[in-house]
N, C-alpha and C. Protein backbone atom coordinates (compact mmCIF):
# COMPACT_ATOMS: atom_id res chain seq x y z
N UNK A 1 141.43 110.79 140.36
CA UNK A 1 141.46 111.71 141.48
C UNK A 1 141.05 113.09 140.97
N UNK A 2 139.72 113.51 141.32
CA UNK A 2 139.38 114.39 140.48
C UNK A 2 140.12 116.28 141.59
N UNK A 3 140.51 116.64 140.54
CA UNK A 3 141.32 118.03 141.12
C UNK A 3 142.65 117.45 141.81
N UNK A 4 143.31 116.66 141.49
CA UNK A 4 144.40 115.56 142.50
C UNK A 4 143.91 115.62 143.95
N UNK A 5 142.65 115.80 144.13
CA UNK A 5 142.33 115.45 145.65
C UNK A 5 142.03 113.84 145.86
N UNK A 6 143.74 113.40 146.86
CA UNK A 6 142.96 111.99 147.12
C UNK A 6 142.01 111.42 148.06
N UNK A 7 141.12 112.55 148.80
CA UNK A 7 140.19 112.38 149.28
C UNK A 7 138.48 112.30 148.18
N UNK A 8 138.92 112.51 147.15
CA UNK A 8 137.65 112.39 145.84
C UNK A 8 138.26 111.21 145.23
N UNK A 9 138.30 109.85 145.60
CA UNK A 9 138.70 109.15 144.22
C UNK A 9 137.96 107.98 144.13
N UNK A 10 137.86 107.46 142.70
CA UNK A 10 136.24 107.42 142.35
C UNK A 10 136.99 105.92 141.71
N UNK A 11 136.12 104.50 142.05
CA UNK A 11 136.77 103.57 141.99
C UNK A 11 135.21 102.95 140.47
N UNK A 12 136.17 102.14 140.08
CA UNK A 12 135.07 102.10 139.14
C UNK A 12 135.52 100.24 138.95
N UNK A 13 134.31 99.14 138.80
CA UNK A 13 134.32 98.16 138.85
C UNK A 13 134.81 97.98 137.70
N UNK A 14 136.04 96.40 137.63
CA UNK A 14 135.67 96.59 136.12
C UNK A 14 135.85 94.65 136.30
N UNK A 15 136.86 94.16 134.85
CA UNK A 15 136.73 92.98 134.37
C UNK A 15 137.33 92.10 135.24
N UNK A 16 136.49 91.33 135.99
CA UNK A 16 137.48 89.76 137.09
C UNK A 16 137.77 89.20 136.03
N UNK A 17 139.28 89.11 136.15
CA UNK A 17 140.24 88.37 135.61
C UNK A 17 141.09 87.07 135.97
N UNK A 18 140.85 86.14 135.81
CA UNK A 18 140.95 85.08 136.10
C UNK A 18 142.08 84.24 135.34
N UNK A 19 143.01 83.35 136.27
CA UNK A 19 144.11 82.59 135.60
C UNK A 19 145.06 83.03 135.93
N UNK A 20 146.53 81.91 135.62
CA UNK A 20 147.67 82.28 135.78
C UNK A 20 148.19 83.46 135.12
N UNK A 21 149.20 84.65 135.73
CA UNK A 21 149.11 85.57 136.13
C UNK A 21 148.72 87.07 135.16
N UNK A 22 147.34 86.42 135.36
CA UNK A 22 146.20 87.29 134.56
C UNK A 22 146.33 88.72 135.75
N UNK A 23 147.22 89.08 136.21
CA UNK A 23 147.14 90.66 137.06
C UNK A 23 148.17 90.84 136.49
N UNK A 24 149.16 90.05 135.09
CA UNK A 24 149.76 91.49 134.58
C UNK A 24 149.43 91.57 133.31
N UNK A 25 147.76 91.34 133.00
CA UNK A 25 147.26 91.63 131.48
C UNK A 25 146.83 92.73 131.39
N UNK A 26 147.52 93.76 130.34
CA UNK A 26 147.94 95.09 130.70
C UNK A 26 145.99 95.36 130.15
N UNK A 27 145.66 96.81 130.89
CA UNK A 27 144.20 97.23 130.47
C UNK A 27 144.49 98.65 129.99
N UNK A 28 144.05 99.40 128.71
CA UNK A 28 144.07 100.50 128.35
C UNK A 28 142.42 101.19 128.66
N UNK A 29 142.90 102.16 128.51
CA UNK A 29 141.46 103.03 128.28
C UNK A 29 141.59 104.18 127.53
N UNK A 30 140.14 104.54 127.05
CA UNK A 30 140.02 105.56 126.53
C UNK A 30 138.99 106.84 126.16
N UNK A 31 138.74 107.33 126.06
CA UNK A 31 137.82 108.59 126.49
C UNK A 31 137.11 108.50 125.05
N UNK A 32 135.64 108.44 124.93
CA UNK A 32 134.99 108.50 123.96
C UNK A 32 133.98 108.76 124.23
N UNK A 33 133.28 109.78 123.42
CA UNK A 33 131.65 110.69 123.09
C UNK A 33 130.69 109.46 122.20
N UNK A 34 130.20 108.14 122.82
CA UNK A 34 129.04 107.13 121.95
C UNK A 34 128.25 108.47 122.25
N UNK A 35 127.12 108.96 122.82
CA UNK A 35 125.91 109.60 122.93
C UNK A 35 125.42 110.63 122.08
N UNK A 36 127.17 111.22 122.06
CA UNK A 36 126.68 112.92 121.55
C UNK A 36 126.53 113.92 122.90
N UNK A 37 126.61 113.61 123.61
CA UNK A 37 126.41 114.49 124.55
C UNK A 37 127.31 115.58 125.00
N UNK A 38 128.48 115.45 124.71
CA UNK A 38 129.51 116.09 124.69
C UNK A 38 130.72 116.03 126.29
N UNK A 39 130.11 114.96 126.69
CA UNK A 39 130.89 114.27 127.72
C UNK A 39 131.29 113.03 127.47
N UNK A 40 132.79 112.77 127.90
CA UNK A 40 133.24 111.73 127.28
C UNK A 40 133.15 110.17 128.18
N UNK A 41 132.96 109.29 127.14
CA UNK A 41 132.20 107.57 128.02
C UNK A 41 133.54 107.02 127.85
N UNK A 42 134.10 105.64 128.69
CA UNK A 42 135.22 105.38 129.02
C UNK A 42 135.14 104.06 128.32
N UNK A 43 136.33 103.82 127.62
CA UNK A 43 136.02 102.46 126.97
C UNK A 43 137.15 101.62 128.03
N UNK A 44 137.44 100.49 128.72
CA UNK A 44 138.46 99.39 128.71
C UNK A 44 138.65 98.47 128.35
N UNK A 45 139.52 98.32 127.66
CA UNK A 45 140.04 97.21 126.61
C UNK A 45 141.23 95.84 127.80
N UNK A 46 140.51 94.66 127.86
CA UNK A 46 141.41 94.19 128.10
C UNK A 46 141.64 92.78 126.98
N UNK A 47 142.56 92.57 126.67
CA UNK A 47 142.86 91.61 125.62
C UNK A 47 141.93 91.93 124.34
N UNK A 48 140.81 91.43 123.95
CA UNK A 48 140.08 91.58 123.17
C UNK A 48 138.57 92.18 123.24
N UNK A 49 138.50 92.83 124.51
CA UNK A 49 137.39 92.92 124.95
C UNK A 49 137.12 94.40 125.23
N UNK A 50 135.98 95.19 124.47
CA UNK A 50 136.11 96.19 125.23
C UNK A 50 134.96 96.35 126.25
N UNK A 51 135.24 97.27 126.98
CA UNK A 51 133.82 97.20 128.17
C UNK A 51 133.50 99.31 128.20
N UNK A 52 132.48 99.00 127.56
CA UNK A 52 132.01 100.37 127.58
C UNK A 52 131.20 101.22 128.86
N UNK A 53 131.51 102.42 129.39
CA UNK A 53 131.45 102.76 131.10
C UNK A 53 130.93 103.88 130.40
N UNK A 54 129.24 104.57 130.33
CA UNK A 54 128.58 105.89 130.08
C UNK A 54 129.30 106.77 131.27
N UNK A 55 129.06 107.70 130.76
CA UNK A 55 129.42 109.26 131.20
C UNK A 55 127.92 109.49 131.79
N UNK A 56 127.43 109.95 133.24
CA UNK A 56 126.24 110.49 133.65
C UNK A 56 126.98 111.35 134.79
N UNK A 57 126.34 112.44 134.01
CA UNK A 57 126.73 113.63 135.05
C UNK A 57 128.30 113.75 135.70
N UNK A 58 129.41 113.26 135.06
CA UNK A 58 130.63 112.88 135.66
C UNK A 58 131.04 111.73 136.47
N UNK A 59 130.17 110.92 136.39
CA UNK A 59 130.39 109.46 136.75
C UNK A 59 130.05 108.58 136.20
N UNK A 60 131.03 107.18 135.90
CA UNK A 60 130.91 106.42 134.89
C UNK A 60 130.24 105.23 135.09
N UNK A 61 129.29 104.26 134.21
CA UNK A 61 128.56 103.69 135.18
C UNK A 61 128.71 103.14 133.71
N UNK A 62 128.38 100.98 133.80
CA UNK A 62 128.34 100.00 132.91
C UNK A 62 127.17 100.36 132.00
N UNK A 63 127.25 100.32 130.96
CA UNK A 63 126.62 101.03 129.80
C UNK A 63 125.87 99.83 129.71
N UNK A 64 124.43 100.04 129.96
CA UNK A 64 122.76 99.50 130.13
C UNK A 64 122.46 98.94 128.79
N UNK A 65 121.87 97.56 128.59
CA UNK A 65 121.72 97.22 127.67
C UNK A 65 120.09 98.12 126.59
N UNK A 66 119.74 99.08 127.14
CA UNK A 66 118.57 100.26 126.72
C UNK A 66 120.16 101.05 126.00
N UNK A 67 120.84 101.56 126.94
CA UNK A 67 121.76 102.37 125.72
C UNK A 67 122.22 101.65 124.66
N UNK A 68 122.97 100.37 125.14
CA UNK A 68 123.54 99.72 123.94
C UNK A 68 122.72 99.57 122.78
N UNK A 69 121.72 99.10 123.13
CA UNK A 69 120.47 99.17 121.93
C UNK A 69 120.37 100.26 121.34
N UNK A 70 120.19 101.36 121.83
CA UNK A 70 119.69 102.81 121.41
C UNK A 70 121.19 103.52 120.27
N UNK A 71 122.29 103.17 121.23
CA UNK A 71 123.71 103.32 120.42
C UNK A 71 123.69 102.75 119.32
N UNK A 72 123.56 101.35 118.96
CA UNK A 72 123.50 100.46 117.79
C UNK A 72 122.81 101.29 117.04
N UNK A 73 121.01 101.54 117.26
CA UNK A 73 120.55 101.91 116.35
C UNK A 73 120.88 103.32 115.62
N UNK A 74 121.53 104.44 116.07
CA UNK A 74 122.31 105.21 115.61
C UNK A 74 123.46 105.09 115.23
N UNK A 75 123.85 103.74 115.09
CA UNK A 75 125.33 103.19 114.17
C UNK A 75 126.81 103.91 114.79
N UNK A 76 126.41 104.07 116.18
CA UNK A 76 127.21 104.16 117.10
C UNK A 76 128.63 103.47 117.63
N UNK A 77 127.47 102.05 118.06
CA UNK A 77 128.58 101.06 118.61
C UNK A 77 128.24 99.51 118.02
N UNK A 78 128.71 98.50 118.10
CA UNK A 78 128.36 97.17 117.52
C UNK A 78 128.72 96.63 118.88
């Protein structure tokens, strides 16, 4: 809820989770700079998995397999 206005709140897709009662497999997140850009990209971790969400312009969007590539090759991300 950006400024706690809950008329701005910004829903972001993430991992279908599937199985017996896989809605209480807890999900963390966390704020991380892959680019350099100095805005931070959102990682979520659920069980073993993380799912990396770029930072563009203040909205987070599934990190493109052109970045992932481009990240790797700057020894970024694996």
């Amino acid at each position: 809820m950006p400024g706690g206005d809950i008329n701005k709140v910004r829903v972001l897709t993430g991992p279908y989770l599937f199985g017996a009662d896989e809605h209480l497999t807890p999900v963390t997140l966390r704020l991380q700079d892959f680019d350099g850009n100095r805005a931070p990209d959102l990682v979520v971790k659920v069980k073993d998995e993380e799912l990396i969400y770029m930072n563009h312009d203040g909205s987070f969007a599934p990190i493109t397999p052109a970045e992932r590539q481009h990240l790797q090759l700057l020894g970024g991300e694996s």
